[in-house]
Protein backbone atom coordinates (compact mmCIF):
# COMPACT_ATOMS: atom_id res chain seq x y z
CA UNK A 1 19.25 -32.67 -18.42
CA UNK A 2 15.75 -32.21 -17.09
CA UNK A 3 17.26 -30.72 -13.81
CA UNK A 4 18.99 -28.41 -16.27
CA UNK A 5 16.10 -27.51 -18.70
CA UNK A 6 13.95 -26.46 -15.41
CA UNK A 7 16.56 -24.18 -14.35
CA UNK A 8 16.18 -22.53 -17.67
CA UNK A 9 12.44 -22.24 -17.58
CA UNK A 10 12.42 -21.13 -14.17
CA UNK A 11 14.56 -18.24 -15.33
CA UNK A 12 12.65 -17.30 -18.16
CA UNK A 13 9.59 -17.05 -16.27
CA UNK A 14 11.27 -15.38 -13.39
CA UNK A 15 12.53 -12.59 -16.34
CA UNK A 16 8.66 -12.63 -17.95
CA UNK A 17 7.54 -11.63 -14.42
CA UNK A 18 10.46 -8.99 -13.28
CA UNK A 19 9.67 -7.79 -17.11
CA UNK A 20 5.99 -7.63 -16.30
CA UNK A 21 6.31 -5.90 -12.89
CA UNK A 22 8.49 -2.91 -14.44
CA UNK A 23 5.33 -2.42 -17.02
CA UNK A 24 3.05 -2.33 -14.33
CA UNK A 25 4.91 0.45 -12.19
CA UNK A 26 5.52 2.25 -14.64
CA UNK A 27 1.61 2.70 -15.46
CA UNK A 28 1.59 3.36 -11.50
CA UNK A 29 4.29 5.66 -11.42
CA UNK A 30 2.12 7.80 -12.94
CA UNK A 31 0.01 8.52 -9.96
CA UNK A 32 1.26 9.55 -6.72
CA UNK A 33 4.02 6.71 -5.78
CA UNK A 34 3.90 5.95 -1.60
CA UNK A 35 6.93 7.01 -0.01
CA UNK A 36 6.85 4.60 2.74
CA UNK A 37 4.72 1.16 3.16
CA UNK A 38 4.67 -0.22 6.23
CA UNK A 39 3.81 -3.92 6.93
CA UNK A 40 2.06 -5.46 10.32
CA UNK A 41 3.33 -9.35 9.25
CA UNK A 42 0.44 -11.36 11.22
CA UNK A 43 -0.92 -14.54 10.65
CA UNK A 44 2.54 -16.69 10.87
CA UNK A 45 1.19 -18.54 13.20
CA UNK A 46 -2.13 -19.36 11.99
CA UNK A 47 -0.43 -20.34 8.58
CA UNK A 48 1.55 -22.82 10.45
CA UNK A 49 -1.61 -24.00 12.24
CA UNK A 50 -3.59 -23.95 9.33
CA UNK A 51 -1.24 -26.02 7.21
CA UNK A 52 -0.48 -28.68 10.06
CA UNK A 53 3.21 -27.33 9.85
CA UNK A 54 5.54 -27.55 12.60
CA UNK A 55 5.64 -24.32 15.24
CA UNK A 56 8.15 -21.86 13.54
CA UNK A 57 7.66 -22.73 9.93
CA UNK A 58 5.18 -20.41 9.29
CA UNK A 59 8.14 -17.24 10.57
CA UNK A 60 10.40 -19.17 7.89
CA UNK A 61 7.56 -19.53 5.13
CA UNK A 62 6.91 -15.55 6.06
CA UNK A 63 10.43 -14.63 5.67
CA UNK A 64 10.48 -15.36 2.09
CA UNK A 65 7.28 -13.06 1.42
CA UNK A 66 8.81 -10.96 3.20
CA UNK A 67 11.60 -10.49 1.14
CA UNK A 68 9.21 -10.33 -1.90
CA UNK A 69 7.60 -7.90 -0.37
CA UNK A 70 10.92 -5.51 -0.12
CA UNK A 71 11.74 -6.50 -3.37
CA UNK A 72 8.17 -5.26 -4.85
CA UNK A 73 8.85 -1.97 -2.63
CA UNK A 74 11.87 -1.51 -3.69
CA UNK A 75 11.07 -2.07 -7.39
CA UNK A 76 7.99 0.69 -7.54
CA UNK A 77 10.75 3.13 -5.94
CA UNK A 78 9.09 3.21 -2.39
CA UNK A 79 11.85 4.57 -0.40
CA UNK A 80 10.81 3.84 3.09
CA UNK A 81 9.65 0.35 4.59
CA UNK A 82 9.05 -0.37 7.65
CA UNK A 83 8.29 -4.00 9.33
CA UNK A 84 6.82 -4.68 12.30
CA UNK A 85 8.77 -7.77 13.36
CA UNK A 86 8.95 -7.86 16.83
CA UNK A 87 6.11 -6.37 20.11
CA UNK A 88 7.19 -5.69 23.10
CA UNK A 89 4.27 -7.75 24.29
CA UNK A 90 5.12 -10.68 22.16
CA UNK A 91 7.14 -11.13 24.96
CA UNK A 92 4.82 -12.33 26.99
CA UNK A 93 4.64 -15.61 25.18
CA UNK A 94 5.82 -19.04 26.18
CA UNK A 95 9.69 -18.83 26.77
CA UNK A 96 10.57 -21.19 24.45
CA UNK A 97 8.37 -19.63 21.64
CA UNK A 98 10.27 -16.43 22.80
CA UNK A 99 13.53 -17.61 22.63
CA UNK A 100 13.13 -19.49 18.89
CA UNK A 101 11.88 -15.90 17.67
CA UNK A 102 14.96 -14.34 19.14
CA UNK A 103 17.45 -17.27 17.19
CA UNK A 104 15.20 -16.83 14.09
CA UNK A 105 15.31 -13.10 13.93
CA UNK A 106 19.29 -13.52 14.88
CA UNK A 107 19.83 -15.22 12.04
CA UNK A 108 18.28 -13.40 9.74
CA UNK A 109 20.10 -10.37 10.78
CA UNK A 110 22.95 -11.91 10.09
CA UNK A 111 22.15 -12.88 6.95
CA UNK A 112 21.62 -8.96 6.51
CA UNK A 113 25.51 -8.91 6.24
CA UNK A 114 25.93 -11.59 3.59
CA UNK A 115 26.79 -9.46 0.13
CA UNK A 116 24.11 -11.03 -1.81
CA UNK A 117 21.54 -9.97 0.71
CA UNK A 118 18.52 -8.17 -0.58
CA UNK A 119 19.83 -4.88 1.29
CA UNK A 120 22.78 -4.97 -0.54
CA UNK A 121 21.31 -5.66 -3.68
CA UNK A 122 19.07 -3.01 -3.65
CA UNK A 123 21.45 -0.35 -2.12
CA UNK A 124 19.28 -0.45 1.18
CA UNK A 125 20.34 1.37 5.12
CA UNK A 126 18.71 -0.80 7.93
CA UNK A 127 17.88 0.31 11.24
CA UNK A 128 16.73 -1.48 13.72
CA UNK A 129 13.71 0.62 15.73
CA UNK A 130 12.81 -0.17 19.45
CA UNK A 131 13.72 -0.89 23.22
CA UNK A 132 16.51 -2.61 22.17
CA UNK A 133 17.85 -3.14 25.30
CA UNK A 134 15.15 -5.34 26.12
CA UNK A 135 16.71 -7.58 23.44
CA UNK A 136 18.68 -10.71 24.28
CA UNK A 137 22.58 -9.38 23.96
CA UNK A 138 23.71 -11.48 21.05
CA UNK A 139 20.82 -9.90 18.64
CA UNK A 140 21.45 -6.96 19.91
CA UNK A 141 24.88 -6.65 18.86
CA UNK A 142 24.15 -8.41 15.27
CA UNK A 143 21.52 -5.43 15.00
CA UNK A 144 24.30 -2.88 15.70
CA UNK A 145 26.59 -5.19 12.96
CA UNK A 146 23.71 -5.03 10.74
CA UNK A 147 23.51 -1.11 11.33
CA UNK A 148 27.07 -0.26 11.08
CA UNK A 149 27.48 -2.45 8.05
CA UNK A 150 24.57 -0.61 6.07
CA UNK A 151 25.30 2.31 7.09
CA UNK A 152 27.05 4.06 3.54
CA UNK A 153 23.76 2.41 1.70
CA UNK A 154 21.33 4.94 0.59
CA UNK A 155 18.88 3.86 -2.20
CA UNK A 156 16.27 3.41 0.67
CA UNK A 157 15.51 2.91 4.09
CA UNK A 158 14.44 -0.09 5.84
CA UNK A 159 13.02 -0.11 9.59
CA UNK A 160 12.71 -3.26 11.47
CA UNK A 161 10.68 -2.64 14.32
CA UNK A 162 11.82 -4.99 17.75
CA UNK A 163 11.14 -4.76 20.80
CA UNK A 164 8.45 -1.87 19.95
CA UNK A 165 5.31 -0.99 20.86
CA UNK A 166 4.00 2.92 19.99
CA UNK A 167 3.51 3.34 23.75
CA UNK A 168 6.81 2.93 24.78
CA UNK A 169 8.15 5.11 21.78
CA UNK A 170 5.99 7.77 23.03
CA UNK A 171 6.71 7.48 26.60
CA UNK A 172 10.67 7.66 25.57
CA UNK A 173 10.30 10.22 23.16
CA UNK A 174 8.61 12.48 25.91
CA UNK A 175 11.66 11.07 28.71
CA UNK A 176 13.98 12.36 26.54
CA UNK A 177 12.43 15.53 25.81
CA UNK A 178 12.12 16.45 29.56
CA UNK A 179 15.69 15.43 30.26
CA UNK A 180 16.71 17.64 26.95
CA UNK A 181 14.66 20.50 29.18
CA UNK A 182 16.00 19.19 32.78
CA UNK A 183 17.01 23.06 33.54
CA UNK A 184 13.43 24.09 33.64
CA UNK A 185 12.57 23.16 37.39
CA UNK A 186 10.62 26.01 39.25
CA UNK A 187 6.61 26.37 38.44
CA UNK A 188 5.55 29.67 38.92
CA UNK A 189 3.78 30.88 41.94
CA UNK A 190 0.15 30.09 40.49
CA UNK A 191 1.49 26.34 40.10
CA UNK A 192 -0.38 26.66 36.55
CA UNK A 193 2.10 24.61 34.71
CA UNK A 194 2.64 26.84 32.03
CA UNK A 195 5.16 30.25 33.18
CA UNK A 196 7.63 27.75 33.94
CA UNK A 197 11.32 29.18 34.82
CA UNK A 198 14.59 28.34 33.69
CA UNK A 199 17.74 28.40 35.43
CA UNK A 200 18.82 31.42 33.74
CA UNK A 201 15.87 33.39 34.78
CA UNK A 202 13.70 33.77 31.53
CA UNK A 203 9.77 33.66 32.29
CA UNK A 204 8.16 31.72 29.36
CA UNK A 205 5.05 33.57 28.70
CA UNK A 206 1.37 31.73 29.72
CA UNK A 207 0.49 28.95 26.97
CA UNK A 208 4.01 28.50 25.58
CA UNK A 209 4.50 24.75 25.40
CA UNK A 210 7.81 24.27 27.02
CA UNK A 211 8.49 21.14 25.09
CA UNK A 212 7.35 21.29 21.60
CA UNK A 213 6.00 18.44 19.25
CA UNK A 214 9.18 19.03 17.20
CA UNK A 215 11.27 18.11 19.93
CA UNK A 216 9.14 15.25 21.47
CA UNK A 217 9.33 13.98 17.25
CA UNK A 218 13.04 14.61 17.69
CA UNK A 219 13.38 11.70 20.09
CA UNK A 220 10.89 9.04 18.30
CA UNK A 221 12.36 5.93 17.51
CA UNK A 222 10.38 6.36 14.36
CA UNK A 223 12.41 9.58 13.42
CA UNK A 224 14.24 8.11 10.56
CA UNK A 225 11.46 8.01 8.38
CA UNK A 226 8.17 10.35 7.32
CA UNK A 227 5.14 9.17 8.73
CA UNK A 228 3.54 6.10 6.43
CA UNK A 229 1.43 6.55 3.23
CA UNK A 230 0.29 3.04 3.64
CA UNK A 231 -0.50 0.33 6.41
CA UNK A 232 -0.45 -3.18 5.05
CA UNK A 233 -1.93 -5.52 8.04
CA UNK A 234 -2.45 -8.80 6.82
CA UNK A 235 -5.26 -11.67 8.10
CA UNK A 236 -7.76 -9.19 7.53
CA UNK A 237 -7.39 -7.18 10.90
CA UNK A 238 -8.19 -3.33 11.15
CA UNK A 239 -6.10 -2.99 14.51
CA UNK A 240 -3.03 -1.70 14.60
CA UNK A 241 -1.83 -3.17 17.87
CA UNK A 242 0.30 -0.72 19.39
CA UNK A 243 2.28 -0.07 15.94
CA UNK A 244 3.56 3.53 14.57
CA UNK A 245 0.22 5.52 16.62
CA UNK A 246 1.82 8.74 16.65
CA UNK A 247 2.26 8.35 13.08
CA UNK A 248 -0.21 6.88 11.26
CA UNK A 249 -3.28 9.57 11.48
CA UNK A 250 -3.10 10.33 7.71
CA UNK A 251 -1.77 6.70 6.66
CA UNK A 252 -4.39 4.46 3.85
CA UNK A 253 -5.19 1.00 5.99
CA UNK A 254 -4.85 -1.72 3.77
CA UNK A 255 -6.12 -5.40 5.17
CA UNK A 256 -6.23 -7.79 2.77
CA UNK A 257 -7.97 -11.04 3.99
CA UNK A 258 -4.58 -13.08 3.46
CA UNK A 259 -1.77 -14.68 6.27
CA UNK A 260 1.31 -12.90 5.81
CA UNK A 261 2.93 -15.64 4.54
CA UNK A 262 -0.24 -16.16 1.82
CA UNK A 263 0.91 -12.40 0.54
CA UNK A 264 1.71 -11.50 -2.75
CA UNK A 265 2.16 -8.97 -5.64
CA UNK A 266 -1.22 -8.49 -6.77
CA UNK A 267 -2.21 -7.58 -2.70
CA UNK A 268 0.34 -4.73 -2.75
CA UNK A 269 -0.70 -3.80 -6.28
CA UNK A 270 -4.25 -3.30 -5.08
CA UNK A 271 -2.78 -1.50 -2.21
CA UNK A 272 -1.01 1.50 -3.82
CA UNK A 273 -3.96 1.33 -6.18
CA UNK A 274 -6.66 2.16 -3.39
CA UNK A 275 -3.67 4.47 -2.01
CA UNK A 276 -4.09 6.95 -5.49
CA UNK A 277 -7.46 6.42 -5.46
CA UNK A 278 -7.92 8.47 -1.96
CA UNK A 279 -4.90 10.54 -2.40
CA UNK A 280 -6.16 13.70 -2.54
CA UNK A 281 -8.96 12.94 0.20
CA UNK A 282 -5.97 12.41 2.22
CA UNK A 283 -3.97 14.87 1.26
CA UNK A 284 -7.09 17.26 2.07
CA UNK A 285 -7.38 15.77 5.75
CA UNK A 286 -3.66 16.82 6.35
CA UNK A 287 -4.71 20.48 5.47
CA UNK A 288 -8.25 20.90 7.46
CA UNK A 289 -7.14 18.65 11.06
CA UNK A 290 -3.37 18.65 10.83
CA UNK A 291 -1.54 19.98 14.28
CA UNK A 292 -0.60 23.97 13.38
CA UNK A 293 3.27 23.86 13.17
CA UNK A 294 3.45 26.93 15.20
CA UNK A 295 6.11 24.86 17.29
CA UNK A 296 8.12 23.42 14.10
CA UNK A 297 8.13 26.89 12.86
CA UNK A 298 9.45 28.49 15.96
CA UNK A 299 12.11 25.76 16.64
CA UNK A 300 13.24 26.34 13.13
């Protein structure tokens, strides 16, 4: 009876709050509503550490604000989010630290596929945004599952960034531009770099760019989504370690003092609230330093 009897209460308070939430967006969704969040998840460890838990508990423990997190996003009517889940150099850690992340992050992929998932729930496409090939093979392939099976969702958009650094997204992004341009080869005779050739004979005038930032954007991992409104990085760090570079020159940092797992509604609250309050200062910076689009324009 009493096992009963807390169900119930536990279900009217969970209603109270979900009822309470949808009051509070609305008063937000008066201002300018973020498009995309994205989320720099740090201080698992140090929760973990902190709390004299074993190693790994504090991923687990951040998993479930994580998924609060999503579900406050998704709520407000954010319809990007992106996670950075994964570094390139968080390979570099102790193998066996390396490999428990990889069965961790495995299974919750797969749990990505389960019907009740939050994904599902909330109508949401997943991609998976990275070197993946640097990934062991079995995750791999449950992040092409978890892909393919999301793939006819399209309430929203959710990134999971593994495997990733912003360095190697550039570095790709520009690979695949010059192989997209491989039939450009012979330098003109000044050996300027610009009045380069193609095949076909066409002289590109001096001070064309031969590969424009449309196409190198073209080839971004990060091409499924518009650059951030908002950085969350929790443990009260300003860095953004090699996350989302390219795209974050007009983004609102938002570092609340907080582990990741110790994050909560009123933190994101605060966050879209100090988001409206420099909107227009930021919409203003886009205007006065933005890159001309003299490229975009031409390529369109």
């Amino acid at each position: 009876m009493d096992k009963e009897s807390g169900h119930q209460a536990s279900n009217i308070f969970g209603n109270l709050g979900s009822f309470l939430r949808k009051c509070i967006f609305r008063v937000l969704s008066i201002g300018p509503v973020p498009k995309h969040i994205a989320f720099v998840m740090d201080g698992n460890r140090r929760y973990a550490k902190k709390r004299k838990l074993t190693e790994g508990a504090g991923h687990r423990i951040g998993f479930f604000a994580l998924t609060s997190m999503l579900k406050y996003c998704y709520e407000l009517g954010v319809k990007y989010v992106t996670i950075y889940a994964f570094s390139i150099d968080n390979f570099k850690r102790r193998p066996e630290e390396v490999q428990s992340l990889m069965e961790f992050l495995q299974e919750k992929i797969e749990g990505l596929l389960e019907e009740e998932s939050i994904v599902n729930r909330y109508g949401v496409r997943v991609y998976f945004v990275g070197n993946l090939k640097l990934l062991s093979k079995s995750v791999r392939l449950a992040a092409e599952r978890a892909m393919a099976a999301t793939a006819s969702n399209s309430k929203a958009i959710l990134s999971i960034c593994v495997a990733y650094t912003s360095t190697d997204e550039i570095v790709h992004a520009v690979q695949e531009s010059c192989e997209e341009w491989d039939e450009i080869k012979v330098l003109d005779p000044s050996g300027s770099g610009y009045g380069l050739i193609a095949l076909e004979g066409n002289e590109l005038n001096q001070g064309d760019s031969v590969i424009s930032l449309t196409v190198v954007e073209k080839h971004m991992y990060m091409g499924v989504a518009p650059d951030p409104d908002i950085i969350i990085r929790t443990s009260g760090e300003t860095r953004l370690s090699n996350f989302l570079l390219w795209q974050s020159a007009f983004s609102h940092l938002y570092s609340p003092p907080v582990l990741w797992p110790e994050i909560g509604f009123r933190h994101l609250l605060w966050a879209v609230l100090d988001f409206q309050r420099n909107f227009i200062y930021l919409e203003e910076r886009k205007k006065v330093v933005q890159i001309p689009q003299i490229d975009r324009d031409r390529s369109s």
